[in-house]
PDB file of N, CA and C in Angstrom:
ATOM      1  N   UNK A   1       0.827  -1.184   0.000  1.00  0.00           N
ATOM      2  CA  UNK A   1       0.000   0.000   0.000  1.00  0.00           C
ATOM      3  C   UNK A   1       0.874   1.252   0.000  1.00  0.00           C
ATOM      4  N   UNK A   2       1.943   1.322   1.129  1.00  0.00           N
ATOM      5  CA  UNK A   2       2.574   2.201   0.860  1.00  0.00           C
ATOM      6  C   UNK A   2       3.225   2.573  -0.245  1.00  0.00           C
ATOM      7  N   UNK A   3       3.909   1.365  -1.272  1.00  0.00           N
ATOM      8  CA  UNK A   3       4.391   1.743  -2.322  1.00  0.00           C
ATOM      9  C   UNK A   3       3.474   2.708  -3.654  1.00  0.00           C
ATOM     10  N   UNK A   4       2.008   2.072  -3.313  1.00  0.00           N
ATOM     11  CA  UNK A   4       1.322   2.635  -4.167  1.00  0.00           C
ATOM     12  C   UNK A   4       1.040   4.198  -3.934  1.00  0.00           C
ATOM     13  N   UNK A   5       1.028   4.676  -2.703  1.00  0.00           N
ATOM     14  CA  UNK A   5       0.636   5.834  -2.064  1.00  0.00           C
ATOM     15  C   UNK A   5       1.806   6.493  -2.949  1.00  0.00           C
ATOM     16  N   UNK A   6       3.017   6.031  -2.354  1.00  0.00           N
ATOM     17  CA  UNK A   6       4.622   6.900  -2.701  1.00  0.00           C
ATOM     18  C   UNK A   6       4.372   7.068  -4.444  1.00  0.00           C
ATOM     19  N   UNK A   7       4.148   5.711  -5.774  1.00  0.00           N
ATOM     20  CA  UNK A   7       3.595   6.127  -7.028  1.00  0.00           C
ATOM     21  C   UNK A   7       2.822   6.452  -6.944  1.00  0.00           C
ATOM     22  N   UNK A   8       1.674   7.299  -6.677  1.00  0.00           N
ATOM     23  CA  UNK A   8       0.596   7.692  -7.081  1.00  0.00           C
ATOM     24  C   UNK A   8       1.227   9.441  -6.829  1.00  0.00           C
ATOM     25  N   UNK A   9       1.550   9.357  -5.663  1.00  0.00           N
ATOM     26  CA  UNK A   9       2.402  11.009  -5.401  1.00  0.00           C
ATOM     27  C   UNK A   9       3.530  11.396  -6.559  1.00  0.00           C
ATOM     28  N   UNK A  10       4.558  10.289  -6.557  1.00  0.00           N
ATOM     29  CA  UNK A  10       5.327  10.979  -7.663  1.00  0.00           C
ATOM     30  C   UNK A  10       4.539  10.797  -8.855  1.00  0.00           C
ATOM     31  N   UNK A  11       3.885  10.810  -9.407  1.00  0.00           N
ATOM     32  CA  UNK A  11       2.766  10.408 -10.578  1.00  0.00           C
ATOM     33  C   UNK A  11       2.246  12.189 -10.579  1.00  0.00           C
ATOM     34  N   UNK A  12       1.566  12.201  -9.199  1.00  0.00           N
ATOM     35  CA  UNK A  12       0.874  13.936  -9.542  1.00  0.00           C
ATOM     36  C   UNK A  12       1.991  14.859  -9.494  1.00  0.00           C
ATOM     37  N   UNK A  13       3.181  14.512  -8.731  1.00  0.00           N
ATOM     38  CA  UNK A  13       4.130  15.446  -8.619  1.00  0.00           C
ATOM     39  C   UNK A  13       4.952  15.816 -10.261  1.00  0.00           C
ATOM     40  N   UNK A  14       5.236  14.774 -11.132  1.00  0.00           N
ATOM     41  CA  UNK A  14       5.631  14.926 -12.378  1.00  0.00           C
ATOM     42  C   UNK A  14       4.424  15.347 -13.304  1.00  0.00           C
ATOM     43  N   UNK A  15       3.208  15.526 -12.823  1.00  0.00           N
ATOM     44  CA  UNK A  15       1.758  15.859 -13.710  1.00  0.00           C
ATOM     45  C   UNK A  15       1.798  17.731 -13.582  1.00  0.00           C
ATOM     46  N   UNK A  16       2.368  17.986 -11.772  1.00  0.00           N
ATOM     47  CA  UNK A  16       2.089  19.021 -11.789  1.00  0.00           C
ATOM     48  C   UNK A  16       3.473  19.943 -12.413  1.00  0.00           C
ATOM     49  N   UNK A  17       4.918  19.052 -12.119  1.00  0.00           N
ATOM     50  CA  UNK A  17       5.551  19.803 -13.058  1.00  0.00           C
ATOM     51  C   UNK A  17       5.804  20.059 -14.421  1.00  0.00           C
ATOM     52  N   UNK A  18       5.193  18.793 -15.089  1.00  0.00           N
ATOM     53  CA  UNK A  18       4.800  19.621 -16.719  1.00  0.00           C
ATOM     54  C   UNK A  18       3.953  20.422 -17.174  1.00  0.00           C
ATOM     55  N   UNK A  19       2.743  20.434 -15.755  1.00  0.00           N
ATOM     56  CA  UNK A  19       1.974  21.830 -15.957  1.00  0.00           C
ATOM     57  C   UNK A  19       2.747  23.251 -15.754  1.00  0.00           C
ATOM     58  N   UNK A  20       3.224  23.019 -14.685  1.00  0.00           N
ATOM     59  CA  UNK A  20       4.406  24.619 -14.465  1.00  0.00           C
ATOM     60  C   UNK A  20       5.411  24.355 -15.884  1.00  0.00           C
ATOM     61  N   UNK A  21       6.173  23.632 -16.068  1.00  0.00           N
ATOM     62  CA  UNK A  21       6.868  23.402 -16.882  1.00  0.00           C
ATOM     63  C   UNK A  21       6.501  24.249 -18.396  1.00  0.00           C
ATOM     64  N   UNK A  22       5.131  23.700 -18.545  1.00  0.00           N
ATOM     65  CA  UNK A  22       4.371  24.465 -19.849  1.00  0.00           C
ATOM     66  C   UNK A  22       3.812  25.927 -19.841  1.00  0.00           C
ATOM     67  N   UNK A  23       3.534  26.028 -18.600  1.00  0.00           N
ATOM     68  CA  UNK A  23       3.280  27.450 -17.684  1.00  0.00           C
ATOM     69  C   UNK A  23       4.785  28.173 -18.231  1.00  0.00           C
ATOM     70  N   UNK A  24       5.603  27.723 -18.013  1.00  0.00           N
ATOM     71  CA  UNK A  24       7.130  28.750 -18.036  1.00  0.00           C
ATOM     72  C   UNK A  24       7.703  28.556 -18.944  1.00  0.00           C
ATOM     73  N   UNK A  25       6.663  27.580 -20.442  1.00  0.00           N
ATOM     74  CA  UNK A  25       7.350  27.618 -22.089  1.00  0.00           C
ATOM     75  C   UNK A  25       6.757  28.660 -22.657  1.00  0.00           C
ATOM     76  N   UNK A  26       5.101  28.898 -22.007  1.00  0.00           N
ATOM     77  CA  UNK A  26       4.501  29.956 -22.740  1.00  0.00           C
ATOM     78  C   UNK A  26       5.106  31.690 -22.147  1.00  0.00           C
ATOM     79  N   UNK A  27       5.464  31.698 -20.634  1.00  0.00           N
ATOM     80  CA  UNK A  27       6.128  32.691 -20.720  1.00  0.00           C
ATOM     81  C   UNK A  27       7.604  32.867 -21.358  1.00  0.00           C
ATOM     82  N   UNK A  28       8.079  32.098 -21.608  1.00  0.00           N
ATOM     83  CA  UNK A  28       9.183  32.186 -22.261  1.00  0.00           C
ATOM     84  C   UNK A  28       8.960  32.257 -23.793  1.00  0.00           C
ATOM     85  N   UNK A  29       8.057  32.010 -24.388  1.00  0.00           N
ATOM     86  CA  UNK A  29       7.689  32.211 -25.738  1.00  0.00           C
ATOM     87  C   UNK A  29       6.740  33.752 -25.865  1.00  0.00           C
ATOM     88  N   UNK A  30       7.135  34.526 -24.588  1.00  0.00           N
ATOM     89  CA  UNK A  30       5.896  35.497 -24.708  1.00  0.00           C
ATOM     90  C   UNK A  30       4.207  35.712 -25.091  1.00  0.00           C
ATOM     91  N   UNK A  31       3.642  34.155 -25.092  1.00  0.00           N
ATOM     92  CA  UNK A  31       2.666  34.006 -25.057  1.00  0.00           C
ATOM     93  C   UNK A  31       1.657  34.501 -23.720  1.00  0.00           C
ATOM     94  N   UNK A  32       2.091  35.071 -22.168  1.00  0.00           N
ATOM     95  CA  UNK A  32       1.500  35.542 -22.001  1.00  0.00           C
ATOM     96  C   UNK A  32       1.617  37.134 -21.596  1.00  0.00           C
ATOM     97  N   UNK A  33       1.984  38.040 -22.828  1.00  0.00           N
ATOM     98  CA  UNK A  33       2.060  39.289 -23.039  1.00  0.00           C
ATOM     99  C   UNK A  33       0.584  39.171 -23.659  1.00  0.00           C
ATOM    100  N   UNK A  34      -0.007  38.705 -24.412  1.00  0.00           N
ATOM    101  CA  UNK A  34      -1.482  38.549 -24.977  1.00  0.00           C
ATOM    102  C   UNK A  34      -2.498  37.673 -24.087  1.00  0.00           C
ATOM    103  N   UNK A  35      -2.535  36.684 -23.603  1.00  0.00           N
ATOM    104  CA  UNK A  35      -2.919  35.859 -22.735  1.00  0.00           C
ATOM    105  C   UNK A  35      -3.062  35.934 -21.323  1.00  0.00           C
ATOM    106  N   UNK A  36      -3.989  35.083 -20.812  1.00  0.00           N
ATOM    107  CA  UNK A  36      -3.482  34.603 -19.182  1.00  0.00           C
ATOM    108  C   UNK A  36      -4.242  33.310 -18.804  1.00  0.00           C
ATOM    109  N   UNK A  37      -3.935  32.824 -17.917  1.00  0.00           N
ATOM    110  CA  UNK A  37      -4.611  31.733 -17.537  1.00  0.00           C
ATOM    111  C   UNK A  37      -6.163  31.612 -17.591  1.00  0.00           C
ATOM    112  N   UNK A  38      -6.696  32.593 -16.779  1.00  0.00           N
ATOM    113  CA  UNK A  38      -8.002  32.984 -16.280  1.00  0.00           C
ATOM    114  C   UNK A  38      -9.163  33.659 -16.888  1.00  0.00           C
ATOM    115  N   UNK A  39      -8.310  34.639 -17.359  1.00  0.00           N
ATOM    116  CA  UNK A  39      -9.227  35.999 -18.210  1.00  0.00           C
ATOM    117  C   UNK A  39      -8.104  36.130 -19.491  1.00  0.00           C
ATOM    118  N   UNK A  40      -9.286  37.316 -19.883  1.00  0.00           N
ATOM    119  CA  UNK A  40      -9.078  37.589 -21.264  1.00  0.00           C
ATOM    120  C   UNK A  40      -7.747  39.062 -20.887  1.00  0.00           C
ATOM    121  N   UNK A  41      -6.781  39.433 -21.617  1.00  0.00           N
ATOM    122  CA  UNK A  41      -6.026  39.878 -21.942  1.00  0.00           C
ATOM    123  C   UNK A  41      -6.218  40.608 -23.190  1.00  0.00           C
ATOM    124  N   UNK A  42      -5.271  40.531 -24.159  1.00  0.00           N
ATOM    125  CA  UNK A  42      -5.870  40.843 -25.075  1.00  0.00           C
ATOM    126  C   UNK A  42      -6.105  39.586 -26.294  1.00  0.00           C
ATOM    127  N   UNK A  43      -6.107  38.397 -25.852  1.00  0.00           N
ATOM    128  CA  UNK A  43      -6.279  37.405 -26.386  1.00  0.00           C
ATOM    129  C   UNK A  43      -7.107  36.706 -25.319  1.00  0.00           C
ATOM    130  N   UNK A  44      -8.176  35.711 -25.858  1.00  0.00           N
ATOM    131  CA  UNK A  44      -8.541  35.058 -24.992  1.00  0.00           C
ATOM    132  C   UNK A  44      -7.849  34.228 -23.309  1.00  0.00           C
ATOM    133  N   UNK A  45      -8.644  34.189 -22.298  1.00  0.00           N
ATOM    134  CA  UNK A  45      -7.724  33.513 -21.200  1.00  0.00           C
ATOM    135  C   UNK A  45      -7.537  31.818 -21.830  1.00  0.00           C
ATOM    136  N   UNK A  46      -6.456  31.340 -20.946  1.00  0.00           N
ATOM    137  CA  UNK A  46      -6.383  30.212 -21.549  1.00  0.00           C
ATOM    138  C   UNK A  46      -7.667  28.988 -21.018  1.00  0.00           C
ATOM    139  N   UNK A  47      -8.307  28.918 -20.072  1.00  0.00           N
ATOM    140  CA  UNK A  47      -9.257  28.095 -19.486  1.00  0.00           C
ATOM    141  C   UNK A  47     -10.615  28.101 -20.416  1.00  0.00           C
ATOM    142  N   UNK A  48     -10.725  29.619 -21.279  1.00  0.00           N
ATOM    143  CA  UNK A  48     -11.785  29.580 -21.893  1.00  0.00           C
ATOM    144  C   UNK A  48     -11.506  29.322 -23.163  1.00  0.00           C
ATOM    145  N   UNK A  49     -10.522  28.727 -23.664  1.00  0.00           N
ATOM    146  CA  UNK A  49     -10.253  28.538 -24.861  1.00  0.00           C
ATOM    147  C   UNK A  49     -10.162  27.151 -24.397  1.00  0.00           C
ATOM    148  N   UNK A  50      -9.493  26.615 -23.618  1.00  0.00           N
ATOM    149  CA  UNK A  50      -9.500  24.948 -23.183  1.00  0.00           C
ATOM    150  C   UNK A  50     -11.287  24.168 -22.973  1.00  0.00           C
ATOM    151  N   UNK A  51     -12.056  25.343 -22.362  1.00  0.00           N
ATOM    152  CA  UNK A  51     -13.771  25.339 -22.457  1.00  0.00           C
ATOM    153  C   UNK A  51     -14.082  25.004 -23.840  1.00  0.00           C
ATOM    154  N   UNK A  52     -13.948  26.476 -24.831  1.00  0.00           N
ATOM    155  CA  UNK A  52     -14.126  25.799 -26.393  1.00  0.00           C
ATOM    156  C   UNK A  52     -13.570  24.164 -26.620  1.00  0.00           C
ATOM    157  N   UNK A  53     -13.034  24.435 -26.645  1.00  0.00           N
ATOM    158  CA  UNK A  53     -12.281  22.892 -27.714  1.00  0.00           C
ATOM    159  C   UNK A  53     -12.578  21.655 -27.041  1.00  0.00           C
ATOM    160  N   UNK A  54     -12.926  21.794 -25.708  1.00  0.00           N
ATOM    161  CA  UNK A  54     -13.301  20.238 -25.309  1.00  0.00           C
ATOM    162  C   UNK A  54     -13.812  19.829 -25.845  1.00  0.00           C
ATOM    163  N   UNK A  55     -13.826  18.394 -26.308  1.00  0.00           N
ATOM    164  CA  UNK A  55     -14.449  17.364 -26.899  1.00  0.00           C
ATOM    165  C   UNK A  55     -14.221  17.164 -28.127  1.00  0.00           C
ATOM    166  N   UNK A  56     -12.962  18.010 -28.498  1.00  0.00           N
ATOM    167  CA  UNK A  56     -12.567  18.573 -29.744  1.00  0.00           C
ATOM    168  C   UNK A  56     -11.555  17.479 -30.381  1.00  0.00           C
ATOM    169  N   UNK A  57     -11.541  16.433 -31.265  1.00  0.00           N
ATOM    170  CA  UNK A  57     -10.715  15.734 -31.015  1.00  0.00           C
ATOM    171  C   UNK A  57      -9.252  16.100 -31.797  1.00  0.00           C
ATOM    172  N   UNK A  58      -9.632  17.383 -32.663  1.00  0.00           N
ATOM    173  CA  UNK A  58      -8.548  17.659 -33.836  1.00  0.00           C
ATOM    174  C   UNK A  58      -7.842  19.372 -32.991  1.00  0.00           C
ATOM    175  N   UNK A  59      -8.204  19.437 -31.933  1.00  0.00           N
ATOM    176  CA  UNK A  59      -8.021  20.768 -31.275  1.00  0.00           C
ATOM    177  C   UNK A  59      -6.452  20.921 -30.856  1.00  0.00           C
ATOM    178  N   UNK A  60      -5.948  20.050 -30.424  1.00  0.00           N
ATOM    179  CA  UNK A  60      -4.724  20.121 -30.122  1.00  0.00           C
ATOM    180  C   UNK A  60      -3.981  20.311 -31.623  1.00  0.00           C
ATOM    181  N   UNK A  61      -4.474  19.778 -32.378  1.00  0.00           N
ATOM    182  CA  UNK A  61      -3.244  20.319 -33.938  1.00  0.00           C
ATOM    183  C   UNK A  61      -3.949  21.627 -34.447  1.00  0.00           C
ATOM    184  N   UNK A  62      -5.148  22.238 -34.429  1.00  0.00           N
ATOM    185  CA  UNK A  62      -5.685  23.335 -34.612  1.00  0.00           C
ATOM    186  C   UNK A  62      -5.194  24.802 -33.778  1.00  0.00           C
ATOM    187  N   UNK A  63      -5.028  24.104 -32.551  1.00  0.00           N
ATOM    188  CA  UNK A  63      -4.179  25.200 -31.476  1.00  0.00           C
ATOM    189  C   UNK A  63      -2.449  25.325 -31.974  1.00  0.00           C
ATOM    190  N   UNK A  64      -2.432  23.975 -31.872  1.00  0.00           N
ATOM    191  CA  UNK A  64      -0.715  24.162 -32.159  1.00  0.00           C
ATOM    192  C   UNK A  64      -0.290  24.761 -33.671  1.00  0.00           C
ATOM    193  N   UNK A  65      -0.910  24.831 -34.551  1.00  0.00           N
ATOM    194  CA  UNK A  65      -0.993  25.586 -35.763  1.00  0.00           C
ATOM    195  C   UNK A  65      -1.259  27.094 -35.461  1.00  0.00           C
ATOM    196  N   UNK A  66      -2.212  27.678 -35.102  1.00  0.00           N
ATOM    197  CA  UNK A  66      -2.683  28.196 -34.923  1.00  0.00           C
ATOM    198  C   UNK A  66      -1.449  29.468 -33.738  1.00  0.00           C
ATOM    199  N   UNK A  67      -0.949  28.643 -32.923  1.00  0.00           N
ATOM    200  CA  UNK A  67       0.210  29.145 -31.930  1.00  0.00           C
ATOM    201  C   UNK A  67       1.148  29.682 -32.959  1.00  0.00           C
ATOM    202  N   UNK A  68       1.693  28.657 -33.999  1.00  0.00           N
ATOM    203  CA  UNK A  68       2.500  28.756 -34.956  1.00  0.00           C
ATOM    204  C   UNK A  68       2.471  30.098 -35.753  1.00  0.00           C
ATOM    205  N   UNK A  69       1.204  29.977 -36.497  1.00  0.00           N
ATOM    206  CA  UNK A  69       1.039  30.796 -38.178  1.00  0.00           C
ATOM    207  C   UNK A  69       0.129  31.850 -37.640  1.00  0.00           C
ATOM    208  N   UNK A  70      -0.400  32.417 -36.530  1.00  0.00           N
ATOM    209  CA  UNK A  70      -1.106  32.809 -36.106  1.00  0.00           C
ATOM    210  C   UNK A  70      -2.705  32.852 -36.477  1.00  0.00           C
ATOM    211  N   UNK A  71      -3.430  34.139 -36.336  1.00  0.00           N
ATOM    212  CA  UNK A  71      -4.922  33.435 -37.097  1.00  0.00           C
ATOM    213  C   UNK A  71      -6.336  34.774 -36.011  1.00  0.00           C
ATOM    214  N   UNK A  72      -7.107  34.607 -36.822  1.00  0.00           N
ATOM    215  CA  UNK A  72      -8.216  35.579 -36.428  1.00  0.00           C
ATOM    216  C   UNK A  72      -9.297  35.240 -36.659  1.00  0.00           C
ATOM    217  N   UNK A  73     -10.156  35.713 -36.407  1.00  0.00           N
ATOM    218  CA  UNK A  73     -11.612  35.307 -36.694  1.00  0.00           C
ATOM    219  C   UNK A  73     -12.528  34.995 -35.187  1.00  0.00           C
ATOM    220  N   UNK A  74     -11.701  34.047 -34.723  1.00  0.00           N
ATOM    221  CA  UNK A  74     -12.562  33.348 -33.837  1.00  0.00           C
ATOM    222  C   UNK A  74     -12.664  34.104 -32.485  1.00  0.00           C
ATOM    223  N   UNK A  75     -12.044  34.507 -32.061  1.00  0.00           N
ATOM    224  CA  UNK A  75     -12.178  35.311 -30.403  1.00  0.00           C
ATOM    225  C   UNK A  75     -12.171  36.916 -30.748  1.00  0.00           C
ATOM    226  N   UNK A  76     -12.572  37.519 -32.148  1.00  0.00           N
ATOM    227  CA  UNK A  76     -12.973  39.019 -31.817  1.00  0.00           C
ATOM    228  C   UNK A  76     -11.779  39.388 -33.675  1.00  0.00           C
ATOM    229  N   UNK A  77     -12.029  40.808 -33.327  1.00  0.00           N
ATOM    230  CA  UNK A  77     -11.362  41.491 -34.960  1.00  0.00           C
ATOM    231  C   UNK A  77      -9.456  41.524 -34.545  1.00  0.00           C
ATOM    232  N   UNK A  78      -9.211  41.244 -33.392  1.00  0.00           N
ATOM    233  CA  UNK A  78      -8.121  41.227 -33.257  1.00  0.00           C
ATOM    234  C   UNK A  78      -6.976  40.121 -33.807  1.00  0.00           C
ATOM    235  N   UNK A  79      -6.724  39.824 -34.880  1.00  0.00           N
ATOM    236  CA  UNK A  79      -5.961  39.093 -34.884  1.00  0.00           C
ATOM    237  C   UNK A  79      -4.669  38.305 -34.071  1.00  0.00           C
ATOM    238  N   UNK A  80      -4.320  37.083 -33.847  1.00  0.00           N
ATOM    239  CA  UNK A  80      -3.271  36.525 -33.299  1.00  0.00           C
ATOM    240  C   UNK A  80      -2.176  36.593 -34.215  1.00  0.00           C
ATOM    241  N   UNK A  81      -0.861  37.254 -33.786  1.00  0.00           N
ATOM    242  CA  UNK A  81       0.111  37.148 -34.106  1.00  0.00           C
ATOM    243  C   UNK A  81       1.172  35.563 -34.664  1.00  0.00           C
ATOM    244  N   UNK A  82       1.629  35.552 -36.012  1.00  0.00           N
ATOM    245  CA  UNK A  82       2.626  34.642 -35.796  1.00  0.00           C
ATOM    246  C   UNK A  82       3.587  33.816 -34.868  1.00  0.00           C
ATOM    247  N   UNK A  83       3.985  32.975 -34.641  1.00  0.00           N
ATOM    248  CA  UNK A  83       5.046  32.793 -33.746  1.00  0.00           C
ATOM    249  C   UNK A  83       5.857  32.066 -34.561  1.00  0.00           C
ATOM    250  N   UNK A  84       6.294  32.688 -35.205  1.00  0.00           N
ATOM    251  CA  UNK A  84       7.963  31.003 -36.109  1.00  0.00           C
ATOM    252  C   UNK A  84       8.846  31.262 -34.828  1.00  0.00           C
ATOM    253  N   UNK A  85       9.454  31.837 -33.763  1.00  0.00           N
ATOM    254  CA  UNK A  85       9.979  31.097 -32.985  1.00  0.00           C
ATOM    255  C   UNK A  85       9.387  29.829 -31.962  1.00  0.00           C
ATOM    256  N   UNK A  86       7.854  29.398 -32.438  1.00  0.00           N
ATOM    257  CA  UNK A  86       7.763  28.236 -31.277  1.00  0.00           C
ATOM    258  C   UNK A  86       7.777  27.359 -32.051  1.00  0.00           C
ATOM    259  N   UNK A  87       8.895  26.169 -32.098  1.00  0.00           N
ATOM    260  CA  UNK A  87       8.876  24.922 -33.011  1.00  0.00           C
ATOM    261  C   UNK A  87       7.573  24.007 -32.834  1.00  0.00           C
ATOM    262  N   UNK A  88       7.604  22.907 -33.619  1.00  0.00           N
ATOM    263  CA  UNK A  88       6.418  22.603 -33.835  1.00  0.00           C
ATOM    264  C   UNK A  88       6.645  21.575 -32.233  1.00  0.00           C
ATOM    265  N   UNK A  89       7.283  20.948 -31.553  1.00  0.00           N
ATOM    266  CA  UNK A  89       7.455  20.147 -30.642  1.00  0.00           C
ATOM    267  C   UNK A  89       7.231  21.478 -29.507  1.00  0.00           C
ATOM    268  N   UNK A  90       7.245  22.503 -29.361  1.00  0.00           N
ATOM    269  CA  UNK A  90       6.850  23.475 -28.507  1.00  0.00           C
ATOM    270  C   UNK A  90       5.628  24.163 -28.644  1.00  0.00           C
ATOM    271  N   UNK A  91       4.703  24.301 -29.676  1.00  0.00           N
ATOM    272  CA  UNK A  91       3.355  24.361 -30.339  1.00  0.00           C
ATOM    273  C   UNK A  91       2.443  22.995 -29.669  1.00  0.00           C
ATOM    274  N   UNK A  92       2.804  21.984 -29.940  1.00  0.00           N
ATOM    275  CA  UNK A  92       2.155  21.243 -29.432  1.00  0.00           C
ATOM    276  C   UNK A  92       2.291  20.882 -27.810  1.00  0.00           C
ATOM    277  N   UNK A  93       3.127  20.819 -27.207  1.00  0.00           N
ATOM    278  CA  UNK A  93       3.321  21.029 -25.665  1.00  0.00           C
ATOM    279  C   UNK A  93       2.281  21.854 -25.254  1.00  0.00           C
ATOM    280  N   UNK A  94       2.827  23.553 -25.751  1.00  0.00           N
ATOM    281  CA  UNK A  94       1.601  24.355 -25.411  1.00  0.00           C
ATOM    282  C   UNK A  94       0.329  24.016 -25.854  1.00  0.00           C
ATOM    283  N   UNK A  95       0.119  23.646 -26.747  1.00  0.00           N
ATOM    284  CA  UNK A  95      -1.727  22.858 -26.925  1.00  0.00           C
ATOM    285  C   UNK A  95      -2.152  22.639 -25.766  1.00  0.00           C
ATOM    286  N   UNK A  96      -1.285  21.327 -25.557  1.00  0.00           N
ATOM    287  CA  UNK A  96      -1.675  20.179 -24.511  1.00  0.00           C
ATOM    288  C   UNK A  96      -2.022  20.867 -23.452  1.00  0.00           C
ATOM    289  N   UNK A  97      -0.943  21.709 -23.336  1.00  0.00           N
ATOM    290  CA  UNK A  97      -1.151  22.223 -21.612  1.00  0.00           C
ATOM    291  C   UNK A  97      -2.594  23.293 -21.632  1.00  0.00           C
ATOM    292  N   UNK A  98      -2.503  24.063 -22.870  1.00  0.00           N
ATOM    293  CA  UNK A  98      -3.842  24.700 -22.895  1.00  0.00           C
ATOM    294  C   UNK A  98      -4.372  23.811 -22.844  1.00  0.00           C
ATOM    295  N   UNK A  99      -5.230  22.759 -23.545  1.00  0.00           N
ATOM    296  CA  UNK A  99      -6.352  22.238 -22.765  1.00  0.00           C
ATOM    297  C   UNK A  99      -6.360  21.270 -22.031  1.00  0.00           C
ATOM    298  N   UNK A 100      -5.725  21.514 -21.516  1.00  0.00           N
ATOM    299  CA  UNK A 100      -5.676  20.546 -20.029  1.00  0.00           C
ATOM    300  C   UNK A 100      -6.520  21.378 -18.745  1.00  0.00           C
ATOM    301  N   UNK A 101      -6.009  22.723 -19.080  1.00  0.00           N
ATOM    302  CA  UNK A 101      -6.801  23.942 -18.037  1.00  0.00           C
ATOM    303  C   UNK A 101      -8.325  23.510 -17.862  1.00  0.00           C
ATOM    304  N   UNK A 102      -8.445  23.925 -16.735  1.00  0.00           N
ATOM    305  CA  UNK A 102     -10.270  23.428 -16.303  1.00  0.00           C
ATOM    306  C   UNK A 102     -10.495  24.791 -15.887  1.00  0.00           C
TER     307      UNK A 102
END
């Protein structure tokens, strides 16, 4: 029992550091100069964009594109900026971690 207690802890403990982990790719990619977790910025918050796409099964390559080449339409007349500095293995990280947000 105890062993399971001790994996189940390091299990959330490595869950919660690829959440910070992804937390401190998007500030490091300046993704949240437009963004934030919670609320809207001048881009949508990230929880309500993780709201949209649930159940979404093509959302994670739509976001991670989308992070990439940037894109408008959908959250207001403001367009999203390009990013060619986030590779495509850092586009998709950030997906994930966006909708993972509750």
């Amino acid at each position: 029992m105890k062993r399971i207690l001790v994996a189940v802890a390091a299990i959330a403990a490595l869950a919660s550091n690829a959440a910070l982990a992804s937390e401190q790719l998007a500030k490091e990619k300046n993704c949240l100069a437009c963004h934030a977790i919670d609320n809207k910025v001048v881009g949508p918050g990230y929880k309500e964009v993780a709201a949209k796409y649930k159940g979404d099964k093509s959302a994670e390559a739509k976001l991670a594109t989308k992070i990439q080449k940037g894109g408008g339409g959908v959250w207001g007349q403001i367009p999203m900026p390009a990013n060619p500095q986030v590779s495509d293995a850092e586009a998709k990280k950030l997906a994930q971690w966006i909708l993972s947000l509750k």
